[in-house]
Protein backbone atom coordinates (compact mmCIF):
# COMPACT_ATOMS: atom_id res chain seq x y z
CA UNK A 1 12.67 25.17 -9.77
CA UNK A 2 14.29 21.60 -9.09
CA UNK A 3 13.01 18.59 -10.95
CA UNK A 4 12.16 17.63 -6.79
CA UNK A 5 9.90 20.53 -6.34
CA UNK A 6 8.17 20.00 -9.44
CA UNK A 7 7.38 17.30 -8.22
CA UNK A 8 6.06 18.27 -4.89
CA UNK A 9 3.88 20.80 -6.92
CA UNK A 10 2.51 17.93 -8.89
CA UNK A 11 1.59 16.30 -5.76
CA UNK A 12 -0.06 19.61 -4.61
CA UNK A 13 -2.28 19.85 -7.77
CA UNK A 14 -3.12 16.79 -7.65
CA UNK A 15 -4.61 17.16 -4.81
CA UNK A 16 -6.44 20.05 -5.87
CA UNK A 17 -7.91 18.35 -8.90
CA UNK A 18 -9.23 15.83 -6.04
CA UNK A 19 -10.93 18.57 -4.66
CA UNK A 20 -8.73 18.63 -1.65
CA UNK A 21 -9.79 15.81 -0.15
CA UNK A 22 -10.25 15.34 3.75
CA UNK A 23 -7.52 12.17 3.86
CA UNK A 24 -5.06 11.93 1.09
CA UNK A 25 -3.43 8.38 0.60
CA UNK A 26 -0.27 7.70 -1.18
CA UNK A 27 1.47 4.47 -3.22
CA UNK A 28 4.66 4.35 -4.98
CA UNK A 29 6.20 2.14 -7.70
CA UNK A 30 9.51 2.23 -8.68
CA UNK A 31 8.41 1.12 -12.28
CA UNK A 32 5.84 3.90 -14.01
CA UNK A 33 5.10 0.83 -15.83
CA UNK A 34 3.18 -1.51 -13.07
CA UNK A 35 -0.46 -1.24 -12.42
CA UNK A 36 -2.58 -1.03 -9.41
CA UNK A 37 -3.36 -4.70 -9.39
CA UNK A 38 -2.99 -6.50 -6.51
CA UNK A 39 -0.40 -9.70 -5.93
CA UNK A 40 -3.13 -12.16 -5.72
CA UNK A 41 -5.65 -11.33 -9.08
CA UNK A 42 -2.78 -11.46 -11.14
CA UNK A 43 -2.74 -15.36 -10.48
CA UNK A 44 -4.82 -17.43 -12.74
CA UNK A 45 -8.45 -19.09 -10.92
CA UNK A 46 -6.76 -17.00 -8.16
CA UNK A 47 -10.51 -16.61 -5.72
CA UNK A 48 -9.76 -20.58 -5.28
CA UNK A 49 -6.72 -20.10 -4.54
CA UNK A 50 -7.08 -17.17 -1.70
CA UNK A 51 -8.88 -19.92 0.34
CA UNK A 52 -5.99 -22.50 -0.34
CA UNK A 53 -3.19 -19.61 0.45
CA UNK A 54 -5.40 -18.59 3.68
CA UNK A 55 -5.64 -22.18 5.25
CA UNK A 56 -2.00 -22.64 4.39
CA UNK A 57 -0.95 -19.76 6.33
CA UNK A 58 -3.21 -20.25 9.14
CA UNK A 59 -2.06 -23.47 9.97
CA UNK A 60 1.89 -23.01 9.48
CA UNK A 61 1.68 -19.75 11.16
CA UNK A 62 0.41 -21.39 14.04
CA UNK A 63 3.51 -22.51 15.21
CA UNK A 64 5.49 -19.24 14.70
CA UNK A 65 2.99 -16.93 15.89
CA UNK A 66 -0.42 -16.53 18.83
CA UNK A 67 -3.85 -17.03 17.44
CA UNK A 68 -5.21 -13.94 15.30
CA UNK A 69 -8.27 -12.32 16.98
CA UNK A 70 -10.35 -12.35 13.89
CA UNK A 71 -9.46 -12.74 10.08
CA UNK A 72 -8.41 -9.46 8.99
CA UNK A 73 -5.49 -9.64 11.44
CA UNK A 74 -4.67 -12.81 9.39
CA UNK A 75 -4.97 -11.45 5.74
CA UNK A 76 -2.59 -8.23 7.11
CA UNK A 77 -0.18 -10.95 7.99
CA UNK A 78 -0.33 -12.24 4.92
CA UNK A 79 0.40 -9.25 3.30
CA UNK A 80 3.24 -8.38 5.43
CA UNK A 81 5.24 -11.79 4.73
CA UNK A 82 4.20 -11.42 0.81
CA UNK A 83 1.67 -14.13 0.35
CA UNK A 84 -0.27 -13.43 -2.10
CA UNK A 85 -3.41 -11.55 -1.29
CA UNK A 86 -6.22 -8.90 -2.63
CA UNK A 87 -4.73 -6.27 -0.50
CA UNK A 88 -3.07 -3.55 -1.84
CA UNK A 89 -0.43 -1.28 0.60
CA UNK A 90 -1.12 2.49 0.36
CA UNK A 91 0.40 5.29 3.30
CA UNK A 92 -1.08 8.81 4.57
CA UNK A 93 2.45 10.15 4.19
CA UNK A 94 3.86 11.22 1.07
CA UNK A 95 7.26 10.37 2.55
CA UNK A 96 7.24 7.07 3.44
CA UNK A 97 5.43 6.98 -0.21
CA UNK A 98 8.35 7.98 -1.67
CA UNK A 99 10.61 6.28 0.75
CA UNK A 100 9.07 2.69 -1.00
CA UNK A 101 9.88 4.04 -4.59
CA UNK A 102 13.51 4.72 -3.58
CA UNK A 103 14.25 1.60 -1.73
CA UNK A 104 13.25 -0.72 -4.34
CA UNK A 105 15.19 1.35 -6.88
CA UNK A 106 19.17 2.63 -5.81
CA UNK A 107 20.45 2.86 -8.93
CA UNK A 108 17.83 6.22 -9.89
CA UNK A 109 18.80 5.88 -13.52
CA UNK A 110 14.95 5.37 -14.16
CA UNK A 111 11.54 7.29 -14.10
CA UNK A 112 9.23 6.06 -11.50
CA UNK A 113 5.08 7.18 -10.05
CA UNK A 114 3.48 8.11 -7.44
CA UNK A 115 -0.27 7.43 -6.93
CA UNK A 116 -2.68 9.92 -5.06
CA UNK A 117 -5.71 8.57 -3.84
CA UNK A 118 -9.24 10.41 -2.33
CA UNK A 119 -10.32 7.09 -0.38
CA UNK A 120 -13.68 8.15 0.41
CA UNK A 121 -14.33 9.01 -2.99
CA UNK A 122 -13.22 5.28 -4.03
CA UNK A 123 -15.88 4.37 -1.22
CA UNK A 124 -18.64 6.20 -2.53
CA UNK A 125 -18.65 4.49 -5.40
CA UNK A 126 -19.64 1.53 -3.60
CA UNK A 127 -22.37 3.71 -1.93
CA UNK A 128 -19.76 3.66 1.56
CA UNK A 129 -19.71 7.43 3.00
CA UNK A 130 -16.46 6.69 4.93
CA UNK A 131 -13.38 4.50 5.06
CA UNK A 132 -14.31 0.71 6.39
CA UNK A 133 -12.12 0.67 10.05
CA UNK A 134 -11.38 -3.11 10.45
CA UNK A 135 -12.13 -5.21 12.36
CA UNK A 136 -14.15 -2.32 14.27
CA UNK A 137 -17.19 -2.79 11.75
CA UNK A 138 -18.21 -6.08 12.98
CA UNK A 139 -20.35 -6.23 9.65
CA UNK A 140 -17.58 -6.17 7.29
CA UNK A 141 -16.26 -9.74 7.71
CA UNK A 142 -13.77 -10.83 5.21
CA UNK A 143 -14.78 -14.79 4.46
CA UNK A 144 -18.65 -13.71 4.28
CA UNK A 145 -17.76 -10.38 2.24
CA UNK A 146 -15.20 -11.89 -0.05
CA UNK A 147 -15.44 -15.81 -0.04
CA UNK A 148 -19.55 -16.07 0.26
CA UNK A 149 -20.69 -12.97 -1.44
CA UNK A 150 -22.77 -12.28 1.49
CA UNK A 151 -25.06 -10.03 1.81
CA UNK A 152 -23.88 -8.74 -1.30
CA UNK A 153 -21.34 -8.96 -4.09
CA UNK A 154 -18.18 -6.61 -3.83
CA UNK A 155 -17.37 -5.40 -7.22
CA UNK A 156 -15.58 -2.43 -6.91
CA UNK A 157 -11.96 -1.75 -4.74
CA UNK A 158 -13.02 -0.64 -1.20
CA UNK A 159 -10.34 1.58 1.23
CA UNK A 160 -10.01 -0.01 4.40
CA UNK A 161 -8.04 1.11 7.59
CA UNK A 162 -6.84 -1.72 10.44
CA UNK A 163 -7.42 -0.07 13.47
CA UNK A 164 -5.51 -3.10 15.53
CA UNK A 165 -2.20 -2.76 13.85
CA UNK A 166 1.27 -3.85 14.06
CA UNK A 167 4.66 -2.00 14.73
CA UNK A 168 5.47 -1.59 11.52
CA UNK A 169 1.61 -0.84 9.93
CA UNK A 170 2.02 2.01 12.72
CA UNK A 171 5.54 2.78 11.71
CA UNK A 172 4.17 3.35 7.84
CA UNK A 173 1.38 4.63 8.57
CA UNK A 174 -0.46 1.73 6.74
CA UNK A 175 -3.73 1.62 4.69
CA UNK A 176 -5.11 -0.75 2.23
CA UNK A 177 -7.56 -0.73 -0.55
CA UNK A 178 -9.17 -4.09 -1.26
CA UNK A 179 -10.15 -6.16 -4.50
CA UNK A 180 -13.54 -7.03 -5.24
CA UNK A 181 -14.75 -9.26 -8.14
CA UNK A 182 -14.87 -6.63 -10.62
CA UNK A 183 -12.34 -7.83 -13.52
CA UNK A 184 -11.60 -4.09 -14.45
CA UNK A 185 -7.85 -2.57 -13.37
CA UNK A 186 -7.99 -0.54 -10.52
CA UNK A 187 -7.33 2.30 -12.90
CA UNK A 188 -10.55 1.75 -14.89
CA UNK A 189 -12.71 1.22 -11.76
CA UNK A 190 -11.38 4.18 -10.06
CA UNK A 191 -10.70 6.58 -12.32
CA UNK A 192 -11.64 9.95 -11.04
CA UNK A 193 -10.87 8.65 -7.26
CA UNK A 194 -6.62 8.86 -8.50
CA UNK A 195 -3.95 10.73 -9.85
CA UNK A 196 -0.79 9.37 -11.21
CA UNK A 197 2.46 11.75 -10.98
CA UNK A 198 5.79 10.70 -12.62
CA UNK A 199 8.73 11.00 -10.45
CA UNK A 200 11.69 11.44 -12.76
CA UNK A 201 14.64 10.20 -12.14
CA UNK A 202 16.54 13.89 -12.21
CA UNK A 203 14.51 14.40 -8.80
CA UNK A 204 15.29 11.17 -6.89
CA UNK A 205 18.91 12.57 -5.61
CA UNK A 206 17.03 15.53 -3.75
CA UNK A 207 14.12 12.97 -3.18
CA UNK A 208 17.03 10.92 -0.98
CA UNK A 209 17.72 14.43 0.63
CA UNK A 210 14.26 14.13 1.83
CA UNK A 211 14.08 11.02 3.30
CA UNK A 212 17.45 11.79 4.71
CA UNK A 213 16.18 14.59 6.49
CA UNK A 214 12.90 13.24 7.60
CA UNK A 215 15.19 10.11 9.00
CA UNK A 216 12.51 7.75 6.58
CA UNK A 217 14.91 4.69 6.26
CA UNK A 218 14.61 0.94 5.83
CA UNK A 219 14.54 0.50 9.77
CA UNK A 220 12.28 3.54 10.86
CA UNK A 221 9.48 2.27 8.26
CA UNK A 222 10.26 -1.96 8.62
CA UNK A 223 10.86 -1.60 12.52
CA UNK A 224 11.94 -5.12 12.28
CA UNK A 225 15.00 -7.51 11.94
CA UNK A 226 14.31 -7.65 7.72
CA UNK A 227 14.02 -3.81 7.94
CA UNK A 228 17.10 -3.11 10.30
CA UNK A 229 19.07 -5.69 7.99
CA UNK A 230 18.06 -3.89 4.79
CA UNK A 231 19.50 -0.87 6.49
CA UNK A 232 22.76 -1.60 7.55
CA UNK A 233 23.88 -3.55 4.18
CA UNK A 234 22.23 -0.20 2.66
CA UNK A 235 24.32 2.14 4.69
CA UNK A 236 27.16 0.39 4.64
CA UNK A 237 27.50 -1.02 1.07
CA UNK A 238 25.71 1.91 -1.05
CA UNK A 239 26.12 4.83 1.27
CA UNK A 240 29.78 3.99 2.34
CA UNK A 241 28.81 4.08 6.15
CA UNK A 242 27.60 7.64 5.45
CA UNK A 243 25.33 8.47 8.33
């Protein structure tokens, strides 16, 4: 077999060791290296700073965008322009999984992972039977949650789906699992919830095939100006206008 579908049978038993779970979420890095730590623990006194980052954003956003219905819509915003947050991006499709490995990384001259997630197995370890829709459960409010510690400290990572979503959430078909105060690495926390599977580098020429294929480009998963930008210079400059 190809170094491609080795990896696809990876994926498969991985799966299987997760004992098939009902919803399968994916994550890519282009580095094996990088763990699943979000942007905004990595800073130093970073729950202080959440707050400041949150206000910021609020109030500049004001004059570029309409009023947020409720918080969470804020915090995916956040996210989306690469402020800092506790949020981390996964996808229920492999592909567009893969499709964020290979467009950070064109030159494929380097290993990089894929992670498999059960996310209501994550959940159960915070005694949750399901995945937290938000903002549907009017409960689970972000500030109180995650700023006050009300009704109850978060430790653990939680999986969370936004159920009012933008174009290109929808596009990706966009998921999230969120920090809690727990100082361990997502790894440790989580440990039988995951699998890890290298994607070598041999497989990332058939892994382009793929995406090819599947038409899982810049602008189909960004449906935006950034996304439609990243495309053309991408066709243009590394593919040489191939379509």
């Amino acid at each position: 077999m190809s170094a491609w579908n080795d990896f696809l049978a990876n994926v498969r038993e991985a799966e299987l060791e997760l004992g098939s779970p009902l919803e399968t979420w994916y994550r890519g890095h282009s580095d094996p290296s990088w763990h699943l730590i979000p942007s905004l623990p990595r800073e130093q006194n970073w729950e202080e700073k959440e707050k400041a980052l949150f206000f910021e954003f609020t109030q500049t956003a004001s004059r570029l965008f309409d009023k947020r219905a409720n918080d969470w819509e804020t915090l995916f915003d956040m996210q989306h322009y690469w402020i800092p947050t506790r949020l981390l991006d996964w996808t229920t499709v492999l592909g567009v999984a893969i499709a964020f490995i290979l467009h950070s990384d064109y030159s494929d001259e380097n290993d990089s992972a894929l992670f498999v997630l059960d996310p209501i197995a994550l959940n159960r370890l915070s005694r949750r039977e399901n995945v937290i829709s938000v903002p549907e459960e009017k409960e689970f409010e972000y500030k109180k949650l995650y700023w006050e510690n009300r009704p109850v400290q978060i430790e653990k990572p939680l999986a969370i789906r936004p159920t009012q979503i933008s174009e290109r959430l929808r596009a990706q078909n966009g998921t999230f699992t969120i920090f809690g105060t727990q100082d361990a690495t997502f790894e440790a926390a989580a440990t039988s919830c995951f699998r890890k599977i290298i994607l070598p580098k041999e497989a990332k020429a058939e892994a382009r095939e793929f995406l090819k294929w599947s038409n899982l480009n810049e602008y189909t998963i960004y449906p935006d100006i950034v996304g439609m930008a990243r495309h053309i210079k991408h066709k243009i400059l590394t593919q040489g206008g191939q379509q």
